[in-house]
N, C-alpha and C. Protein backbone atom coordinates (compact mmCIF):
# COMPACT_ATOMS: atom_id res chain seq x y z
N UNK A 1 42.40 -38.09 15.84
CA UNK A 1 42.03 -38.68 17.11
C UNK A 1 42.39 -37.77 18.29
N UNK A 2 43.45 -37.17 18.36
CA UNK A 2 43.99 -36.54 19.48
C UNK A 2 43.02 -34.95 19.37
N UNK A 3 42.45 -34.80 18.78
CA UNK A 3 41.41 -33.35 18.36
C UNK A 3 40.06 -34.28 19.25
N UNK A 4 39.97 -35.28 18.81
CA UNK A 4 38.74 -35.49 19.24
C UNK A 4 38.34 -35.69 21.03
N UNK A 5 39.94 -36.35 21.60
CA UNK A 5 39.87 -36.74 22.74
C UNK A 5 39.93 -35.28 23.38
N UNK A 6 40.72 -34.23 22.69
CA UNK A 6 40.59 -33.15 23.74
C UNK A 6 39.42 -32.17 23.50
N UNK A 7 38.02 -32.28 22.58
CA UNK A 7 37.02 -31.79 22.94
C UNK A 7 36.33 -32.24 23.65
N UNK A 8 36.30 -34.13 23.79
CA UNK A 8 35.30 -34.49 24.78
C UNK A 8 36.06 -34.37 26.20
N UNK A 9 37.39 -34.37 26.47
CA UNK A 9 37.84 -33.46 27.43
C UNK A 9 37.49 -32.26 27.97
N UNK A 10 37.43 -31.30 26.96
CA UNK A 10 36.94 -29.80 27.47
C UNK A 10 35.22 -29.86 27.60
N UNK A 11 34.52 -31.00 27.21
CA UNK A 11 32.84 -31.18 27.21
C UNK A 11 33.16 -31.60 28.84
N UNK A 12 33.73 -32.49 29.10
CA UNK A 12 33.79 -33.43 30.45
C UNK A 12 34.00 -32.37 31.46
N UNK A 13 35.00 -31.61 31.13
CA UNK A 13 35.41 -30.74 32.34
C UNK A 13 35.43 -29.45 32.30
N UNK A 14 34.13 -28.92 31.02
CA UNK A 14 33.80 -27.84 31.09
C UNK A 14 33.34 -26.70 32.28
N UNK A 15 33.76 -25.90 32.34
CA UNK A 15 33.29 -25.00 33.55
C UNK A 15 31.90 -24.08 33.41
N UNK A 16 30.81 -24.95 34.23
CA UNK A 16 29.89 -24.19 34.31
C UNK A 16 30.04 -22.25 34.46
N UNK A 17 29.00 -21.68 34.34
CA UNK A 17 28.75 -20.40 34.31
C UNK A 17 28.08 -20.52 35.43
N UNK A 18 28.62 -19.01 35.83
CA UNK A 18 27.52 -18.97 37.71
C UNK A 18 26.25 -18.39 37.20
N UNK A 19 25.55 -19.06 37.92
CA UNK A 19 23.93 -18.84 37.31
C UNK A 19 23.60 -17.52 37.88
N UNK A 20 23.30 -16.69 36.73
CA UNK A 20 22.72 -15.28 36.58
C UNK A 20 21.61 -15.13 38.08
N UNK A 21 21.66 -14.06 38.39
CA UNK A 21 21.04 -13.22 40.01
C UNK A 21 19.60 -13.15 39.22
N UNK A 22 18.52 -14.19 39.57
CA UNK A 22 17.25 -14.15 39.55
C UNK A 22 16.21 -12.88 39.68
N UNK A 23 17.33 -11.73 40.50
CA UNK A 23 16.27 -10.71 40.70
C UNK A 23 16.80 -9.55 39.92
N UNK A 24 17.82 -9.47 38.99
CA UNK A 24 18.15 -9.15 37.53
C UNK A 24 17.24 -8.53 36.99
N UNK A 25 16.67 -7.93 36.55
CA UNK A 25 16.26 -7.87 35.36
C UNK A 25 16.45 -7.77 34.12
N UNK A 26 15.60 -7.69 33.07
CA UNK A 26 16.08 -7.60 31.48
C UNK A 26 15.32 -6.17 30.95
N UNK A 27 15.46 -6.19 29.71
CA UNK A 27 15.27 -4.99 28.91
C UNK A 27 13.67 -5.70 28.64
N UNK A 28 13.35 -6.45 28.75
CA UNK A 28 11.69 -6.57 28.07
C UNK A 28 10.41 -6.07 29.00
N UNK A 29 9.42 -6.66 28.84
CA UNK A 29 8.15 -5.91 29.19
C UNK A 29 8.19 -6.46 31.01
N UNK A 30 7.51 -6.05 31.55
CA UNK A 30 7.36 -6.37 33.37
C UNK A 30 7.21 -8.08 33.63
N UNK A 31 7.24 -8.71 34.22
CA UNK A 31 6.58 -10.02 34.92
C UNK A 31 6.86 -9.78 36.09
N UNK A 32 5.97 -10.74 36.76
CA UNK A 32 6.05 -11.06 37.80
C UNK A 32 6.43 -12.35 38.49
N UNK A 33 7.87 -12.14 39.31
CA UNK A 33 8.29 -13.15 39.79
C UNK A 33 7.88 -13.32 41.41
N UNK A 34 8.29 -14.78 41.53
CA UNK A 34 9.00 -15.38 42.82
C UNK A 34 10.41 -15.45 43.24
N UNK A 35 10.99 -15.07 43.97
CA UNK A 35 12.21 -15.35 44.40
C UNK A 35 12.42 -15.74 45.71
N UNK A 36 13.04 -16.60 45.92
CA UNK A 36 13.63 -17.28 47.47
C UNK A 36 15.20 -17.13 47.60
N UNK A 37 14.76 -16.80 49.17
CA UNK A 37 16.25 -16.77 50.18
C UNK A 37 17.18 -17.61 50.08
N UNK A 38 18.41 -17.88 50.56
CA UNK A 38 19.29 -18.68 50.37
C UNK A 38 18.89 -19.64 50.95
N UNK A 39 18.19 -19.95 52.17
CA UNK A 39 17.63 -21.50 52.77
C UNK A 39 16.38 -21.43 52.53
N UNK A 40 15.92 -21.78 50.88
CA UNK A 40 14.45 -21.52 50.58
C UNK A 40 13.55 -21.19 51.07
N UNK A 41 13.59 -21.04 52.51
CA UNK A 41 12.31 -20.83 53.16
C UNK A 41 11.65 -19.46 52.83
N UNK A 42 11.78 -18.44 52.95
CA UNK A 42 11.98 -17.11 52.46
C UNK A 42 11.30 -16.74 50.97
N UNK A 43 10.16 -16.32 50.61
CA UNK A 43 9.64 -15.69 49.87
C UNK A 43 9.55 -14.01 48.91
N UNK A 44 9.35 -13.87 48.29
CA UNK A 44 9.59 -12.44 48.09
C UNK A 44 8.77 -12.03 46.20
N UNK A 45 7.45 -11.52 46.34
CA UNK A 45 7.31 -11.36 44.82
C UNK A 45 7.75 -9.62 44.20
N UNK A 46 8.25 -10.07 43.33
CA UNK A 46 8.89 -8.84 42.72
C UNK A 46 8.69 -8.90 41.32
N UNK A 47 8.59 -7.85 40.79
CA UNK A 47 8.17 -7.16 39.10
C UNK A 47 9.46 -6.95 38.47
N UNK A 48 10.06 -7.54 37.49
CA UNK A 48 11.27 -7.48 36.81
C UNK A 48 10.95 -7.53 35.62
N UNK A 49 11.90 -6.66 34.34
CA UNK A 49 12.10 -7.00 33.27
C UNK A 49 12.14 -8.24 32.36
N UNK A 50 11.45 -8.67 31.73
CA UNK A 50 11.69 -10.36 30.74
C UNK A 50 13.42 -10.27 30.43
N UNK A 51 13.61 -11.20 30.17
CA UNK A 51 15.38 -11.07 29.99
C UNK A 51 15.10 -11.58 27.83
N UNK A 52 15.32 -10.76 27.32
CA UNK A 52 15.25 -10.70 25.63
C UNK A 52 16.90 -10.65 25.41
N UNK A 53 16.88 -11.95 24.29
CA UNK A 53 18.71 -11.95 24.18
C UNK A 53 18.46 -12.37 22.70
N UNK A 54 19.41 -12.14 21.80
CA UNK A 54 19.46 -12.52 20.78
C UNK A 54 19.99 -14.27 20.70
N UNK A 55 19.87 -14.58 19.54
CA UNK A 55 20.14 -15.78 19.42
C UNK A 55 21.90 -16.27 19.56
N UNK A 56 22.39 -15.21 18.98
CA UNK A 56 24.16 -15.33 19.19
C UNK A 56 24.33 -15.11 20.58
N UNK A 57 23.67 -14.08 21.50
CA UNK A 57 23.85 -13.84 22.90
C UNK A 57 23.63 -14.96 23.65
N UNK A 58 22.17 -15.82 22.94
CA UNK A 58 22.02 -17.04 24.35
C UNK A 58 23.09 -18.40 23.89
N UNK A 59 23.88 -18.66 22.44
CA UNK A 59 24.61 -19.47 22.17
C UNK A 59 25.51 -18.83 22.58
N UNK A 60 26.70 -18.08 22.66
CA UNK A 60 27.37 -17.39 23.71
C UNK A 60 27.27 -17.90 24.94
N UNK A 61 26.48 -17.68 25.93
CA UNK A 61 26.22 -18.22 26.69
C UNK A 61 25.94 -19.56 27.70
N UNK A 62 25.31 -20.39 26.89
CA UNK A 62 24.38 -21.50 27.05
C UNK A 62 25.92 -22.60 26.17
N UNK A 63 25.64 -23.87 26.81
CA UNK A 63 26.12 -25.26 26.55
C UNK A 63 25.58 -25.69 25.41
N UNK A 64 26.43 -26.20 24.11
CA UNK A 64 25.67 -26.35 23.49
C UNK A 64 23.78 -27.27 23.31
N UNK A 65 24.00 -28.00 24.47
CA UNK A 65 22.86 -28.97 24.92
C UNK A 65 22.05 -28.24 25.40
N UNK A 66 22.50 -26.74 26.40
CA UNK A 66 21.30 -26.09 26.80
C UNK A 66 20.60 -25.21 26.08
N UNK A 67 21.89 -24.86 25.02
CA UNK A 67 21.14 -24.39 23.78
C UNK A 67 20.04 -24.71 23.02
N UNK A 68 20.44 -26.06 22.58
CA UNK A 68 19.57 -26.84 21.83
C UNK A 68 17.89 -27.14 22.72
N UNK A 69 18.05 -27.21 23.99
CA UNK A 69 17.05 -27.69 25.26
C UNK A 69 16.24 -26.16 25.31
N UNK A 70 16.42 -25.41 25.63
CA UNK A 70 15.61 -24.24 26.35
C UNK A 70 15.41 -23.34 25.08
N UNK A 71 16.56 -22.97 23.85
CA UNK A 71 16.01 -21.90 23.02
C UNK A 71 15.82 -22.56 21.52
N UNK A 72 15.50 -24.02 21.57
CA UNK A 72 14.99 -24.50 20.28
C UNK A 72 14.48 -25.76 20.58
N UNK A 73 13.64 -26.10 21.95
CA UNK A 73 12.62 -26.47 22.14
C UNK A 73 12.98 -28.19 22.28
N UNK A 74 14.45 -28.26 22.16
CA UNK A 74 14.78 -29.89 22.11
C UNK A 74 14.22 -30.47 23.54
N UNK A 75 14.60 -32.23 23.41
CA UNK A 75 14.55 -33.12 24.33
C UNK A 75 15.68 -34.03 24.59
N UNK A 76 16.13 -33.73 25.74
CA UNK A 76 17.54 -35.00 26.12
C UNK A 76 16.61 -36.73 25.90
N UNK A 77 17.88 -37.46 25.76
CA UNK A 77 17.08 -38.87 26.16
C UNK A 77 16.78 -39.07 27.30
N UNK A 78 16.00 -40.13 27.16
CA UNK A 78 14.98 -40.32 28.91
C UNK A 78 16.32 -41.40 29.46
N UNK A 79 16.46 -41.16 30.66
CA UNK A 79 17.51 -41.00 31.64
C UNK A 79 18.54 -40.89 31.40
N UNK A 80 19.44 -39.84 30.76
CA UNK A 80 20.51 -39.06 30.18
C UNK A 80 21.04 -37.82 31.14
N UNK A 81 20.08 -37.42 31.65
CA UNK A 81 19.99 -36.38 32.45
C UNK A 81 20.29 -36.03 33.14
N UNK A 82 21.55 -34.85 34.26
CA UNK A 82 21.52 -35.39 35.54
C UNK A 82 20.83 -35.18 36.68
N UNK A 83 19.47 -34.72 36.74
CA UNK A 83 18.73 -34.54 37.51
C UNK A 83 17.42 -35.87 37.21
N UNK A 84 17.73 -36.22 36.37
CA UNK A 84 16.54 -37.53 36.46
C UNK A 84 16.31 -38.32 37.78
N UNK A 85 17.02 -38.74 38.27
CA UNK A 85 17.51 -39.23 39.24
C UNK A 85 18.35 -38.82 40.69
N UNK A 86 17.73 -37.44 40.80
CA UNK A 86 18.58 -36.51 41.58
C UNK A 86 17.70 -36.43 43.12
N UNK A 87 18.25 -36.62 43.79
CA UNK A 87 17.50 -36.29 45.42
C UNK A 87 17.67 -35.63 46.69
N UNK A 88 18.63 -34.50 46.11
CA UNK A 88 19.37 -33.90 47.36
C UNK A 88 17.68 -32.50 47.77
N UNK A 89 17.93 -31.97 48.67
CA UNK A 89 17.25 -31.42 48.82
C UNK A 89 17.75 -29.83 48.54
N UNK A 90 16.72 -28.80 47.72
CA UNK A 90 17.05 -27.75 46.93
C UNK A 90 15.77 -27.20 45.79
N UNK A 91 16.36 -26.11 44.78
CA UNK A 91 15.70 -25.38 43.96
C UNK A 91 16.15 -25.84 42.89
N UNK A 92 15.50 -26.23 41.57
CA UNK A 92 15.94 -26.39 40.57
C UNK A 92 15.38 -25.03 39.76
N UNK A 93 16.33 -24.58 39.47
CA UNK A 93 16.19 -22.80 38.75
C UNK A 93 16.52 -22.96 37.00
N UNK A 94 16.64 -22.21 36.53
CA UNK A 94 16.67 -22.13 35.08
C UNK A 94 17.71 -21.08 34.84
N UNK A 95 18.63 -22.29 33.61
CA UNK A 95 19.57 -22.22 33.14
C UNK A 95 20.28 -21.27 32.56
N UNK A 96 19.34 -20.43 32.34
CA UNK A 96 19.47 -19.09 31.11
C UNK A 96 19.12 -17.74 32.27
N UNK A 97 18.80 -18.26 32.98
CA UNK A 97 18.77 -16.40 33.93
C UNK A 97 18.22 -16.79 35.32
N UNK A 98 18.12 -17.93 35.88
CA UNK A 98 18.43 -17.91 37.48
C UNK A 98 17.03 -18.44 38.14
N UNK A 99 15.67 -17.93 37.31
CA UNK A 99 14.74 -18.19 38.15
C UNK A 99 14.72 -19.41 38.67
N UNK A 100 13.55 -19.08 40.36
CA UNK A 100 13.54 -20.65 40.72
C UNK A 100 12.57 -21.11 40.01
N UNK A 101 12.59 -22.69 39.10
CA UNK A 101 11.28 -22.86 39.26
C UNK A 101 10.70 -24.47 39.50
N UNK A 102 11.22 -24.85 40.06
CA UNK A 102 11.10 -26.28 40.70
C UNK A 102 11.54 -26.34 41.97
N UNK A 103 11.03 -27.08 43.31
CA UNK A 103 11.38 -27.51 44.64
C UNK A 103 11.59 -29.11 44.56
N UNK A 104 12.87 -29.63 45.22
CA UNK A 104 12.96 -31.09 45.49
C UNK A 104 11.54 -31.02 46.00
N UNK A 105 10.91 -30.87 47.02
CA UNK A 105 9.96 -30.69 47.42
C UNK A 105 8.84 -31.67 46.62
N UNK A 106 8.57 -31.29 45.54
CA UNK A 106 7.66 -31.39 45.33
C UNK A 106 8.01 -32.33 43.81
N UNK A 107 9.31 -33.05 43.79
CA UNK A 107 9.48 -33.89 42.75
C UNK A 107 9.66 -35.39 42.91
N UNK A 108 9.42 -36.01 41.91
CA UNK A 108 8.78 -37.73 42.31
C UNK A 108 9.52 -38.48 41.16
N UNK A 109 9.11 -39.81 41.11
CA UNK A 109 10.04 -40.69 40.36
C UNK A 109 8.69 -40.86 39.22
N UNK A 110 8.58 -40.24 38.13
CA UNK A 110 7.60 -40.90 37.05
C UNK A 110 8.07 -42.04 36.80
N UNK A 111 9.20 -42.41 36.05
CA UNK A 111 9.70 -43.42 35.56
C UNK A 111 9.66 -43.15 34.43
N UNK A 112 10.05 -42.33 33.41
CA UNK A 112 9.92 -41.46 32.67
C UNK A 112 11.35 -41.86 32.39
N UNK A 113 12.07 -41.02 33.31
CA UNK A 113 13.80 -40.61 32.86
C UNK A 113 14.01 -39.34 32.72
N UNK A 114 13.15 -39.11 33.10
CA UNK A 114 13.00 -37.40 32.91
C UNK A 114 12.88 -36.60 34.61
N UNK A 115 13.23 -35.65 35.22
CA UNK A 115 12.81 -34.78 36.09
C UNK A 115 11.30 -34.43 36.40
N UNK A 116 10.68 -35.08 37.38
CA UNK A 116 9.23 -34.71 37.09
C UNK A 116 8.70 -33.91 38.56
N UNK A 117 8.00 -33.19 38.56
CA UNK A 117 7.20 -31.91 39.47
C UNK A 117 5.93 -32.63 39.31
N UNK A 118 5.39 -32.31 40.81
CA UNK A 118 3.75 -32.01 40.99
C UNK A 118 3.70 -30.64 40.31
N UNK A 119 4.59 -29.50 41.13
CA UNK A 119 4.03 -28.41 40.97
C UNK A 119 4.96 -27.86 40.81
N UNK A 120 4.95 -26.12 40.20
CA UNK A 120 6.29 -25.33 39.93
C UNK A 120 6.70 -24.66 41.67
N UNK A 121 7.53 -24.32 41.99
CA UNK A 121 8.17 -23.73 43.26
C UNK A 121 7.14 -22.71 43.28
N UNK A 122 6.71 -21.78 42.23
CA UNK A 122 5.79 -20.80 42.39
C UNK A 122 5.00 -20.62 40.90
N UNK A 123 3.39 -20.52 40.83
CA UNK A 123 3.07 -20.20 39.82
C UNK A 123 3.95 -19.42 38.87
N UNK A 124 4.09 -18.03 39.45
CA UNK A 124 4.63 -16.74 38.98
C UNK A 124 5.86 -17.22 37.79
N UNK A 125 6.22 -18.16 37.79
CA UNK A 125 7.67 -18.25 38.07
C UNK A 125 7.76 -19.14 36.57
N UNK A 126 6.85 -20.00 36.15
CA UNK A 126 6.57 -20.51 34.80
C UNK A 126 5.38 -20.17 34.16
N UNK A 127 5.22 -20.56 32.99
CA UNK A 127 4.32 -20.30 31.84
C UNK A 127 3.78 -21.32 31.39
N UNK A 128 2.63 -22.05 30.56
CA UNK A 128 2.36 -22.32 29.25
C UNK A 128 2.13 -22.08 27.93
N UNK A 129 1.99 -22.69 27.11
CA UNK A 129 1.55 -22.85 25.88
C UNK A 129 1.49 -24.12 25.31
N UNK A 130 0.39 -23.63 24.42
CA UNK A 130 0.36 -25.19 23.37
C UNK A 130 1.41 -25.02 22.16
N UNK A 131 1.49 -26.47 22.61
CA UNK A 131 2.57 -27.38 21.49
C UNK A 131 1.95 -27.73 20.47
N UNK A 132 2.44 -27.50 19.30
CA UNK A 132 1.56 -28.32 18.08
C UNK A 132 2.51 -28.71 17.08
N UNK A 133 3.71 -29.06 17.80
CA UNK A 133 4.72 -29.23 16.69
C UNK A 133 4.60 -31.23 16.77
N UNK A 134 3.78 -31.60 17.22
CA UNK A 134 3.63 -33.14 17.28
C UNK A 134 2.06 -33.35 16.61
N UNK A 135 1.63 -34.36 16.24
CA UNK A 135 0.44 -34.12 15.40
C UNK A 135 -1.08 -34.71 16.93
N UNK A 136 0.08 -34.41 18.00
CA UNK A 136 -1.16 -33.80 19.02
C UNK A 136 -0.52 -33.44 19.85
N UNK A 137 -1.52 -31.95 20.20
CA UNK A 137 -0.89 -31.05 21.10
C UNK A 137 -0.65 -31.36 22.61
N UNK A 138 0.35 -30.53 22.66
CA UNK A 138 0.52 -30.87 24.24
C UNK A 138 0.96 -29.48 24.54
N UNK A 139 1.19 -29.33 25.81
CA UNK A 139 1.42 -28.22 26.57
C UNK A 139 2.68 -27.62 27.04
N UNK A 140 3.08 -26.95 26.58
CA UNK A 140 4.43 -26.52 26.87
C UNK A 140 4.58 -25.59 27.67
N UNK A 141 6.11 -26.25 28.93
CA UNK A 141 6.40 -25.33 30.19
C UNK A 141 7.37 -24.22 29.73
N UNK A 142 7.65 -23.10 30.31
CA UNK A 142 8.53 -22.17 29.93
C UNK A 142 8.95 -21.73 31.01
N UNK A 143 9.69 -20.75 31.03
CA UNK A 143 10.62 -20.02 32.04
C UNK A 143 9.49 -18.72 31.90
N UNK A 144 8.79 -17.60 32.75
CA UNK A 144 8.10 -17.06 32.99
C UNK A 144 9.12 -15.44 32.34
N UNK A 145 10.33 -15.86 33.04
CA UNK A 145 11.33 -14.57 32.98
C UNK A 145 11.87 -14.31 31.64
N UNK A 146 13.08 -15.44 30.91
CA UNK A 146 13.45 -15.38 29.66
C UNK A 146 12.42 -16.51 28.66
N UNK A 147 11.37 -16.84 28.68
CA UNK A 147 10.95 -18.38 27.96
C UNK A 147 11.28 -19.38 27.70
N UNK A 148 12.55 -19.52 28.46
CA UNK A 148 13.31 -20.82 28.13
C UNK A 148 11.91 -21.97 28.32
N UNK A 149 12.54 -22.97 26.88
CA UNK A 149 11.42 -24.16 26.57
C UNK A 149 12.53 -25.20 27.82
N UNK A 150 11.52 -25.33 28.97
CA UNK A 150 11.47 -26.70 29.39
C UNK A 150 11.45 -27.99 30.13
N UNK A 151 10.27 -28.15 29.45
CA UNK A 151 9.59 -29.27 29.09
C UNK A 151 7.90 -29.13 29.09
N UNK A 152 7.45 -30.06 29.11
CA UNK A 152 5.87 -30.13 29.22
C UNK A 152 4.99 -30.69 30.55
N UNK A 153 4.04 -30.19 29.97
CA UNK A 153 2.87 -30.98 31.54
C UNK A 153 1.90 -32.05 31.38
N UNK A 154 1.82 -32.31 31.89
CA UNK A 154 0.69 -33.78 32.01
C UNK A 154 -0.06 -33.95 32.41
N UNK A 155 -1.49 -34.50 32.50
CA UNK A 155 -2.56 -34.53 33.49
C UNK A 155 -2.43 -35.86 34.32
N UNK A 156 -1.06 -36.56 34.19
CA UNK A 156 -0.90 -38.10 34.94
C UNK A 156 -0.33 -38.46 35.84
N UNK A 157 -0.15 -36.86 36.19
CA UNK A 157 0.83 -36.69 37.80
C UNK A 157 0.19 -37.07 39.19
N UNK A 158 0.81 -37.74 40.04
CA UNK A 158 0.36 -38.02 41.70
C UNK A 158 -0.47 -36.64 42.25
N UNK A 159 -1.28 -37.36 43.26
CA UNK A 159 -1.78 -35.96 44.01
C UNK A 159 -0.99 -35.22 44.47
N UNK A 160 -1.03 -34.05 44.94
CA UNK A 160 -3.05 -33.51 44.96
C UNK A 160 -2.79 -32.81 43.23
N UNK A 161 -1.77 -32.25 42.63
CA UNK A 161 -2.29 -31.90 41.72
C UNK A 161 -2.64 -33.00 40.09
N UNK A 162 -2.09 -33.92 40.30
CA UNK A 162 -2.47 -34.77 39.36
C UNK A 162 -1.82 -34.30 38.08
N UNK A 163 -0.66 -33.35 38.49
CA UNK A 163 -0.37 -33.06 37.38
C UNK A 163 1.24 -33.88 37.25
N UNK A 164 1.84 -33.77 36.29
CA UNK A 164 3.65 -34.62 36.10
C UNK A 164 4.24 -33.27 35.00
N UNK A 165 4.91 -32.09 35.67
CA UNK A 165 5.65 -31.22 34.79
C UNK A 165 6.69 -32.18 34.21
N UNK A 166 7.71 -32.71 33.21
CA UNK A 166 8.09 -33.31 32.76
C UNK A 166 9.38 -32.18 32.00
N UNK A 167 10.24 -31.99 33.10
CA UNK A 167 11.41 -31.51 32.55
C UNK A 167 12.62 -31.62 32.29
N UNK A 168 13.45 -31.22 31.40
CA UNK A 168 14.50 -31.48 30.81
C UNK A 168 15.54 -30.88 31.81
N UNK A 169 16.77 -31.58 31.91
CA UNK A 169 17.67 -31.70 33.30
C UNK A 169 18.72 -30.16 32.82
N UNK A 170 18.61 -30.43 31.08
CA UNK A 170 19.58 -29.19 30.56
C UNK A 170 18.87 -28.13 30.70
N UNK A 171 18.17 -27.91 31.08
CA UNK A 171 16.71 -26.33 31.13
C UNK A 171 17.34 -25.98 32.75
N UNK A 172 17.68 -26.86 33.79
CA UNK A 172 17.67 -26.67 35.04
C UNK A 172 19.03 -26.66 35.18
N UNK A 173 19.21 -25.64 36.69
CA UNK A 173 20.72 -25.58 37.38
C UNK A 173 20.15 -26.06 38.90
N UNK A 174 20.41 -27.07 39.50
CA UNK A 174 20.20 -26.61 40.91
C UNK A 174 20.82 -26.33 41.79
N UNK A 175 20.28 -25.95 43.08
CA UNK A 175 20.69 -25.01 43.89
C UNK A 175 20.75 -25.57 45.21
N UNK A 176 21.67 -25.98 46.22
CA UNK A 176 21.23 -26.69 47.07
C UNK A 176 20.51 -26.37 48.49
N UNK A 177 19.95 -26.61 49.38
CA UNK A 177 19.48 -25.60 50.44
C UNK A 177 20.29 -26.11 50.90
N UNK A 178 20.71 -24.51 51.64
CA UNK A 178 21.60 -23.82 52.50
C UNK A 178 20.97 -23.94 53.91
N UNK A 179 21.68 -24.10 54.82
CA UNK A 179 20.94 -24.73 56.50
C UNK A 179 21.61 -23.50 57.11
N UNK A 180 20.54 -23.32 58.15
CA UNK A 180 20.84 -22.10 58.56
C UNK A 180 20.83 -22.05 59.92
């Protein structure tokens, strides 16, 4: 018993990692990002390295939950999360190497339980692909920079884009805007 109370101790009051410098690069092939200023307003596209890590490097790294969330494609429960329900105003960036890729801006209440977007902070900045690990496909969001899985898109989102990105709270770090 006393083993058990002091891991969910060190889970409770684990110390985040400072989220990796977005304009970083990695050892992989070019992309093209977005990056914003400290009081989001501020734009800037720049060509960086993909960030390629081995699998011991991103468990190293990563929580075991963000592990499981961004580099093996999991799902938290629907309102588990702590951005499900989150409303401060800010960037929600990704977990594994910094990019931005969500604006409070532009996030809404599905009713889901989940984190949901009209739109990403910047095209540049995420990816798709199809999902076919369900016996119907769906569309899977990624991190543009390292591929972190997460979450998916929807065609049942509010205007104007009608779309609902549907992401996982462990994929995201956010960032708060800075007033200037």
């Amino acid at each position: 018993m006393p083993f058990a109370l002091a891991g969910l101790l060190a889970l409770t009051f684990r110390k985040e990692r400072p989220l990796p410098d977005a304009a970083q690069g990695g050892a992989g092939a070019k992309v093209r990002l977005v990056v914003f200023s400290d009081n989001q307003e501020g734009r800037e596209t720049i060509d960086v390295g993909k960030i390629v890590k081995t699998e011991a490097e991103w468990r190293r790294e990563l929580s075991s939950e963000e592990f499981a969330i961004t580099r093996r494609k999991g799902t938290e429960m629907a309102f588990t999360g702590r951005y499900w329900n989150h409303h401060e105003a800010g960037l929600y960036c990704c977990v594994c190497c910094g990019t931005a890729l969500f604006r409070s801006a532009e996030k809404f209440d599905s009713g889901t339980g989940w984190p949901s977007f009209r739109a990403p902070a910047a095209a540049e900045n995420v990816s798709t692909q199809t999902d076919r690990d369900l016996p119907i496909a769906r569309t899977e969001v990624l991190c543009t920079k390292c591929d972190a899985h997460l979450g998916h898109v929807f065609g049942d989102g509010p205007p104007p884009t009608g779309l609902r990105y549907c992401i996982n709270s462990a994929a995201l770090r956010f960032v708060p805007k800075r007033r200037t």
